[in-house]
N, C-alpha and C. Protein backbone atom coordinates (compact mmCIF):
# COMPACT_ATOMS: atom_id res chain seq x y z
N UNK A 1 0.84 -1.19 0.00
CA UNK A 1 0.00 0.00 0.00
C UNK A 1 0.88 1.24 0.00
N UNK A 2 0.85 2.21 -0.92
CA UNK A 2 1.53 3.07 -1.07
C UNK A 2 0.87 4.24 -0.27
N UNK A 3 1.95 5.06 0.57
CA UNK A 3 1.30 6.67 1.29
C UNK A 3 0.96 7.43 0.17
N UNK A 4 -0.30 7.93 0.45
CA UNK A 4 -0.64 9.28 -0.45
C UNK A 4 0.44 11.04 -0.07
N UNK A 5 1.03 11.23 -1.31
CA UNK A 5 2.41 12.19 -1.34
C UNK A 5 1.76 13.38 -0.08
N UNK A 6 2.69 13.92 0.37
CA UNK A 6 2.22 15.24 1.16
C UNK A 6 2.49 16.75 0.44
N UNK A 7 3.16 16.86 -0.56
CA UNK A 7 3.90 17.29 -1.53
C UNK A 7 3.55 17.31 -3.27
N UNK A 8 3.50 18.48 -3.90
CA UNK A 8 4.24 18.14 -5.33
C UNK A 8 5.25 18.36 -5.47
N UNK A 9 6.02 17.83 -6.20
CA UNK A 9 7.43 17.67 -6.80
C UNK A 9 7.76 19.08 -7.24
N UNK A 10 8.64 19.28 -7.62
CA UNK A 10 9.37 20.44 -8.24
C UNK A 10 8.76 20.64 -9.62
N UNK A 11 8.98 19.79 -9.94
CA UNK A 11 8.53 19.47 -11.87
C UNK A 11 7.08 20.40 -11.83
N UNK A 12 5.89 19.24 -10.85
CA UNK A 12 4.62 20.06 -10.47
C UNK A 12 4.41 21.45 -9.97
N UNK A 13 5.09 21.77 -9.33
CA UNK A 13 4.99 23.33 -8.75
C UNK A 13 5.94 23.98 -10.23
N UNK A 14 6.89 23.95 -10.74
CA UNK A 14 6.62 24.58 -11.79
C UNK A 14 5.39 25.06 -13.21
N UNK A 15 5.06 23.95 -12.90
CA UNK A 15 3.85 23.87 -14.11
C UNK A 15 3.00 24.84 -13.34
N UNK A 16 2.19 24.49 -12.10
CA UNK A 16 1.78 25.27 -11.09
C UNK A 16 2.40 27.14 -11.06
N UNK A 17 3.54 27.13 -11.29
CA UNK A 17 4.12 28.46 -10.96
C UNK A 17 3.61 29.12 -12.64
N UNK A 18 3.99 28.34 -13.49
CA UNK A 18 3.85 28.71 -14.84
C UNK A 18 2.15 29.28 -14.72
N UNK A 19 1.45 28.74 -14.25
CA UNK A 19 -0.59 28.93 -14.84
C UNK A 19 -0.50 30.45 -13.84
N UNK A 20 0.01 30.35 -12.81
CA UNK A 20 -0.03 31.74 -12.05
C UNK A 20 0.67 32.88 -13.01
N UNK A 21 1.85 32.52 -13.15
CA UNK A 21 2.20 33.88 -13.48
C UNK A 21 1.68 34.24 -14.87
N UNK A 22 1.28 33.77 -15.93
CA UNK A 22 0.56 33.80 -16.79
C UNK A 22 -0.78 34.33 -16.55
N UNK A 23 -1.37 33.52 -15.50
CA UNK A 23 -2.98 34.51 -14.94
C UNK A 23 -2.81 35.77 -14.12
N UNK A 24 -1.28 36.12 -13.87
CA UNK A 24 -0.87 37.25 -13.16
C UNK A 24 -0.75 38.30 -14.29
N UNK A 25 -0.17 37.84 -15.17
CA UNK A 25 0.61 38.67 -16.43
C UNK A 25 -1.11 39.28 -16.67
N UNK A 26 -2.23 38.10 -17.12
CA UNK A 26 -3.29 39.13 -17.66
C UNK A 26 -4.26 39.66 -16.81
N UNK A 27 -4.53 39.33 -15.48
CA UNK A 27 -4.84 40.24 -14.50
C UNK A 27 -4.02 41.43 -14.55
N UNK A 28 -2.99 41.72 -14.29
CA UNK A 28 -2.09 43.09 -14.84
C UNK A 28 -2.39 43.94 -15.31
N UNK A 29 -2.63 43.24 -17.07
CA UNK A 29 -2.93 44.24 -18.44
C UNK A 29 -4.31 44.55 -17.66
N UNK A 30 -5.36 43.59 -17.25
CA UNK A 30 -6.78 43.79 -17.46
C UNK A 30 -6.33 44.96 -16.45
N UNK A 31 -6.61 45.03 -14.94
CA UNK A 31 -6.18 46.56 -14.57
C UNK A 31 -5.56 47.76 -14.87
N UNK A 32 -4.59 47.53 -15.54
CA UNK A 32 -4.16 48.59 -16.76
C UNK A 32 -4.97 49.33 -17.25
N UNK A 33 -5.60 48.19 -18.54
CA UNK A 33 -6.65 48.68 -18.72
C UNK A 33 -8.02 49.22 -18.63
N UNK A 34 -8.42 48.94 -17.23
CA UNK A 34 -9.37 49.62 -16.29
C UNK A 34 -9.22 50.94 -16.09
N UNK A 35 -7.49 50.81 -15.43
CA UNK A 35 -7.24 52.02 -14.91
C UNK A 35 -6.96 53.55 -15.89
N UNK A 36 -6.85 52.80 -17.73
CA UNK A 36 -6.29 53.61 -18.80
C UNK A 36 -8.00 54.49 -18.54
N UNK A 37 -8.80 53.11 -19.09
CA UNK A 37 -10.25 53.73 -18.89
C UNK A 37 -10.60 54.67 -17.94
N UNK A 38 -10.41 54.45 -16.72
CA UNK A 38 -11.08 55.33 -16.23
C UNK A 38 -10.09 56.89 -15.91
N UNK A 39 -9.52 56.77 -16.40
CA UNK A 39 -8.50 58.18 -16.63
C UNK A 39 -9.30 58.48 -17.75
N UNK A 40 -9.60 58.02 -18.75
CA UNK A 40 -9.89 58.98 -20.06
C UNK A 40 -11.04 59.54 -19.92
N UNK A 41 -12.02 58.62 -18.96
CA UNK A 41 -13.42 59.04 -18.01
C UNK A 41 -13.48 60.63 -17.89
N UNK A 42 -12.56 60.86 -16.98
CA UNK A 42 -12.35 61.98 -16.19
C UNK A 42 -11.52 62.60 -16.90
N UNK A 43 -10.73 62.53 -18.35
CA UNK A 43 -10.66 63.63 -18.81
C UNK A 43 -11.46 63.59 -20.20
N UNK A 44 -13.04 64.12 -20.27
CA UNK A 44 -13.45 63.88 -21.31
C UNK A 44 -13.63 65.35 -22.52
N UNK A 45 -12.86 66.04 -21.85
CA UNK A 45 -12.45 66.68 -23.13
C UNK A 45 -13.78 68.11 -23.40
N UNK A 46 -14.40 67.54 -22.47
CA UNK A 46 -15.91 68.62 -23.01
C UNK A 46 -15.47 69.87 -22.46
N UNK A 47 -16.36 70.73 -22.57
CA UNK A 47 -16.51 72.27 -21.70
C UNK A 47 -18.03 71.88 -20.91
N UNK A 48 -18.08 72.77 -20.20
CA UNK A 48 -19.39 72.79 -19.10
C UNK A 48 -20.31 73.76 -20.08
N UNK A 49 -20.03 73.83 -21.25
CA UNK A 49 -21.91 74.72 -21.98
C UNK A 49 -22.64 73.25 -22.42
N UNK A 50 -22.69 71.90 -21.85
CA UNK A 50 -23.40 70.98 -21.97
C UNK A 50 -25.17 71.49 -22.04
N UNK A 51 -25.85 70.97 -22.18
CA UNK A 51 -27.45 71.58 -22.19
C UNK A 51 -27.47 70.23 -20.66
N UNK A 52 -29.35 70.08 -20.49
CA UNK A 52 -29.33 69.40 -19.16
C UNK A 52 -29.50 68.51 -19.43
N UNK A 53 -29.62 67.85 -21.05
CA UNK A 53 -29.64 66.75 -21.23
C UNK A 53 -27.95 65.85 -20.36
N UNK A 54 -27.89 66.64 -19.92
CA UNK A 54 -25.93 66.32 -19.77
C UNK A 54 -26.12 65.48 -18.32
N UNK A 55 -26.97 65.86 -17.62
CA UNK A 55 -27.19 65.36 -16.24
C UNK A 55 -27.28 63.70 -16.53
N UNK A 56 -28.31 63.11 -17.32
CA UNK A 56 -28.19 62.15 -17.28
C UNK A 56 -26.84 60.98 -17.55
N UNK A 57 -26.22 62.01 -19.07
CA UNK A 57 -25.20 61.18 -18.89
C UNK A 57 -24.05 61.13 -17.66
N UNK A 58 -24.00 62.21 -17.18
CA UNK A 58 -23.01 62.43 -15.85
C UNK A 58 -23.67 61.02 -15.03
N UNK A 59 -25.23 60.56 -14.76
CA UNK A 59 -25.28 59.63 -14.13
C UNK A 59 -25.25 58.30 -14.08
N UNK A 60 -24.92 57.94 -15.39
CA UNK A 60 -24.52 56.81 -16.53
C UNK A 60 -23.05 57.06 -16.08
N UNK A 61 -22.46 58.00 -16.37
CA UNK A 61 -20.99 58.14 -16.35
C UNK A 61 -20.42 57.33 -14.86
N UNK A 62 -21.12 58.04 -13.89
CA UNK A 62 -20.82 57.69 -12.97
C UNK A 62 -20.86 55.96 -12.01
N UNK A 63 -22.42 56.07 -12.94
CA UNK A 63 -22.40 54.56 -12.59
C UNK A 63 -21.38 53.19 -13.36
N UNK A 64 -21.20 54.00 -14.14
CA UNK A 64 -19.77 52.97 -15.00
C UNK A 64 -18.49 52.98 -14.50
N UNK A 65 -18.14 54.40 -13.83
CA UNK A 65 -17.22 54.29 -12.84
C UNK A 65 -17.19 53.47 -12.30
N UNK A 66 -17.86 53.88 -11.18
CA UNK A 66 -18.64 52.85 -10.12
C UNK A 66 -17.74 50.87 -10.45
N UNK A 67 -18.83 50.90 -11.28
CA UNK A 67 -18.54 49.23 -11.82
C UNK A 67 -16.94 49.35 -12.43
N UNK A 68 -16.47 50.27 -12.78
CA UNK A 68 -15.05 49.53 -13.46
C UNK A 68 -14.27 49.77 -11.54
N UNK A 69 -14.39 50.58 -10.99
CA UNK A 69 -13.73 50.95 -9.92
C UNK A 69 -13.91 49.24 -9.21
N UNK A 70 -15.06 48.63 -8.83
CA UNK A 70 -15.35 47.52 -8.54
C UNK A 70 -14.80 46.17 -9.21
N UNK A 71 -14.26 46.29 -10.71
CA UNK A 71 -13.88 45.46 -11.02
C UNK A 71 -12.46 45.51 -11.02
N UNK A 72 -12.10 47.01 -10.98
CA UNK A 72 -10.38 46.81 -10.83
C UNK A 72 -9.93 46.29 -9.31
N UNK A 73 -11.00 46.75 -8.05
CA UNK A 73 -10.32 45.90 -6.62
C UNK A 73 -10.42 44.78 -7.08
N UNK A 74 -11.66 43.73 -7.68
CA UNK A 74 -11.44 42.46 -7.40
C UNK A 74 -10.08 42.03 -8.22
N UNK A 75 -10.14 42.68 -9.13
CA UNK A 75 -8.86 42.14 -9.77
C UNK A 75 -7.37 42.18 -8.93
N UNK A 76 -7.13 43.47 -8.21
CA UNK A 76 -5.96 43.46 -7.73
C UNK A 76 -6.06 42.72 -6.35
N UNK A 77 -7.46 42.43 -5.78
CA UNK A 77 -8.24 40.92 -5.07
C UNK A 77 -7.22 40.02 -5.04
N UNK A 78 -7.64 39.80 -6.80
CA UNK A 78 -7.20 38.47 -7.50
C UNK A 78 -5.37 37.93 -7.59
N UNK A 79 -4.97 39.24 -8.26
CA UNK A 79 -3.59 39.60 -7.93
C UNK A 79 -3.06 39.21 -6.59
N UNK A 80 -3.38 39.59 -5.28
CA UNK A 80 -2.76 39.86 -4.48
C UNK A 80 -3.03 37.76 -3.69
N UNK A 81 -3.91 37.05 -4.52
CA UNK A 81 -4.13 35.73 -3.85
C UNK A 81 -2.74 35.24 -5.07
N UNK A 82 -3.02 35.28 -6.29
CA UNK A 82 -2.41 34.64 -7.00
C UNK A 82 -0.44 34.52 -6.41
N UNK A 83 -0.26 36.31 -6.31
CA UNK A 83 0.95 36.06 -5.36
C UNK A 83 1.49 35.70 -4.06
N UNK A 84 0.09 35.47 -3.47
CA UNK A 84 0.16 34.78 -2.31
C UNK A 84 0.84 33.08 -2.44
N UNK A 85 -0.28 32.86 -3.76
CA UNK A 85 0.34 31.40 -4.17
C UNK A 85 1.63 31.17 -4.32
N UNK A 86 2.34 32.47 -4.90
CA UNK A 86 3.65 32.35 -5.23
C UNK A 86 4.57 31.82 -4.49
N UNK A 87 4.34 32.52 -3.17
CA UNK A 87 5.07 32.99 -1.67
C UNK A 87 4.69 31.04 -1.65
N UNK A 88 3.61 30.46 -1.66
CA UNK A 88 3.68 29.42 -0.94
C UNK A 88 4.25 28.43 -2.14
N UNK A 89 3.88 28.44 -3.16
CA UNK A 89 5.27 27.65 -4.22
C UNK A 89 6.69 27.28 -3.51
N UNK A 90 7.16 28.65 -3.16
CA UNK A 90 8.49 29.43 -2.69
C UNK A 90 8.62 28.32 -1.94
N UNK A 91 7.84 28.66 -0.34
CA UNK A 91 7.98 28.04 0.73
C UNK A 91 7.56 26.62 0.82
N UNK A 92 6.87 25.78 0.15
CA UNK A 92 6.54 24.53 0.22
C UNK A 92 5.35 24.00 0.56
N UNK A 93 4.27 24.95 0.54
CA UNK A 93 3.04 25.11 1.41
C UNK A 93 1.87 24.99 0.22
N UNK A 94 2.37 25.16 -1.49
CA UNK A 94 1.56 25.10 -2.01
C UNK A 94 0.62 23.66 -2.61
N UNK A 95 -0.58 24.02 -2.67
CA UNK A 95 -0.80 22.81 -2.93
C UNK A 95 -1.63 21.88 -1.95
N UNK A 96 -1.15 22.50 -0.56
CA UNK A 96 -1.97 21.27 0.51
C UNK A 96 -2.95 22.41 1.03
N UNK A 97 -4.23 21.53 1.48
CA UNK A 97 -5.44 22.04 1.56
C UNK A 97 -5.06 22.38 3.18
N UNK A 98 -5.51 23.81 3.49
CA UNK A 98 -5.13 23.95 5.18
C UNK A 98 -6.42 24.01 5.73
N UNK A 99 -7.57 23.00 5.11
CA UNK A 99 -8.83 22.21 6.29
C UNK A 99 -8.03 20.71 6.28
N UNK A 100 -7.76 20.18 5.52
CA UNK A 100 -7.63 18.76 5.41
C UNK A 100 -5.84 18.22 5.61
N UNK A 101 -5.35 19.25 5.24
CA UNK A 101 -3.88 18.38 5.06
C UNK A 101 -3.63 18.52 3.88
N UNK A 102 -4.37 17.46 3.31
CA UNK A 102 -4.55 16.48 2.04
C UNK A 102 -3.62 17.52 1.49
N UNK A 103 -3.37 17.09 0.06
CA UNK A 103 -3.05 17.32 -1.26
C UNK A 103 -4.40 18.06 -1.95
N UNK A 104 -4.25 18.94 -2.27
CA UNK A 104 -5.08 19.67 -3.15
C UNK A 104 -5.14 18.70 -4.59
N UNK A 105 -6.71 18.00 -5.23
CA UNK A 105 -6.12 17.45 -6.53
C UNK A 105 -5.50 18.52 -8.01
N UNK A 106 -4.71 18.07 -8.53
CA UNK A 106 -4.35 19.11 -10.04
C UNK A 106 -4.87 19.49 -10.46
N UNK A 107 -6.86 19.14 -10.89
CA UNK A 107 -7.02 19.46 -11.81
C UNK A 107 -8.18 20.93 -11.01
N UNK A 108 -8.13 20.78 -9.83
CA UNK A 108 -8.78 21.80 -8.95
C UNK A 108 -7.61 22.65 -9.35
N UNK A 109 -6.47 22.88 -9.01
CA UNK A 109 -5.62 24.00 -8.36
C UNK A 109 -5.19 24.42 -10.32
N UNK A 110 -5.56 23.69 -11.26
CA UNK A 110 -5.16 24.49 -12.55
C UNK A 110 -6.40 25.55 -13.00
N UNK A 111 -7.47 24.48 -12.37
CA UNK A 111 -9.04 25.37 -12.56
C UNK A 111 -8.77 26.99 -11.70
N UNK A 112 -7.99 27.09 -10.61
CA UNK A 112 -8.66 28.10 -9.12
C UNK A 112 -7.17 27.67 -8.75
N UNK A 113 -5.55 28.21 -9.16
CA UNK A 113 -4.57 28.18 -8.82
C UNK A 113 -3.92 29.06 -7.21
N UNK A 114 -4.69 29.64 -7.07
CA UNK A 114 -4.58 30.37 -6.22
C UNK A 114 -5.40 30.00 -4.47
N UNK A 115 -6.56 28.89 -5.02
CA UNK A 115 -6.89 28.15 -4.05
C UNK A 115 -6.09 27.62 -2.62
N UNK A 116 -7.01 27.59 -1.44
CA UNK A 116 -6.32 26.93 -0.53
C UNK A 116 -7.08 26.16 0.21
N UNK A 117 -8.19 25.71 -0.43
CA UNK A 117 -9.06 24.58 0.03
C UNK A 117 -9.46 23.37 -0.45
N UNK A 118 -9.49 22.44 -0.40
CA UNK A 118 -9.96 20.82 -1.14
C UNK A 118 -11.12 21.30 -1.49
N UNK A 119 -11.73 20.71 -2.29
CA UNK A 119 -13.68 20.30 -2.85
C UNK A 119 -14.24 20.42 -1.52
N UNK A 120 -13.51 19.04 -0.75
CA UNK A 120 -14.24 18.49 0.63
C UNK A 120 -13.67 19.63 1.74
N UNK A 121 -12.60 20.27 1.61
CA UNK A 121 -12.86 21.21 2.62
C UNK A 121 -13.54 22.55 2.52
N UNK A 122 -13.67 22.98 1.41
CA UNK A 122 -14.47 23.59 1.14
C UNK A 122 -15.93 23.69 1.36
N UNK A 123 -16.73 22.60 1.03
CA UNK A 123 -17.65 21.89 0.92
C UNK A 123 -18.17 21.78 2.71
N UNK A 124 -17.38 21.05 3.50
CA UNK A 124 -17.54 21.39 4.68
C UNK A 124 -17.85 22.95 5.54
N UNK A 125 -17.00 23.98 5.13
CA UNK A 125 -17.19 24.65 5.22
C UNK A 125 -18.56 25.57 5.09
N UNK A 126 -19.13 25.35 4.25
CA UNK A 126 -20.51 25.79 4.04
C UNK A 126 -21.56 25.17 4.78
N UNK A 127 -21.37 23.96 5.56
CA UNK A 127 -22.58 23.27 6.16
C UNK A 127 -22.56 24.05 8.05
């Protein structure tokens, strides 16, 4: 009867390191480009002899803010787990589920690399 590993190998945490920094690289651009957007927002170039039809768009305007402002935290959210993963690559920590122990399976942590829960610890968690 063979022990189930406590560990991936080197080989594995590379492949592992590779899907992060790649989902890091375009989390990046995508805030970039949030952040290009909402600069050009705020400089839109008009003068204030708008008529009052203008009110409405100011409240369109704003509410699009709003939502890109919301999507650039989750992203740098996202960012700031993905390099968390990194740190635990580094240190040896990546990979094992901290409800269970266990081994996180591969095809979870390529889906949600940044994960730090099993199915089943997860899953527990909610009951």
């Amino acid at each position: 009867m063979s022990e189930e590993p406590l560990r991936y190998s080197r080989e594995e945490l590379a492949e592992f390191e590779q899907i992060i920094q790649d989902k890091l690289t375009a989390a990046r651009k995508e805030v970039a480009f949030i952040k290009e957007t909402l600069s050009r927002k705020n400089d839109s170039g008009t003068d204030n002899t708008a008529s009052s039809s203008k009110v409405l768009e100011d409240g369109a305007d704003t509410a699009e803010k709003e939502s890109l402002n919301q999507l650039a935290s989750r992203q740098m959210k996202f960012i700031q787990q993905l390099e968390n993963a990194l740190i635990r690559i580094k240190n040896g920590t990546y990979g094992v589920c901290i409800g269970t122990g266990k081994l996180i399976p591969k095809e979870r942590l390529r889906a949600v690399p940044h994960t730090q829960h099993s199915i089943e610890a997860k899953m527990a968690r909610r009951d």
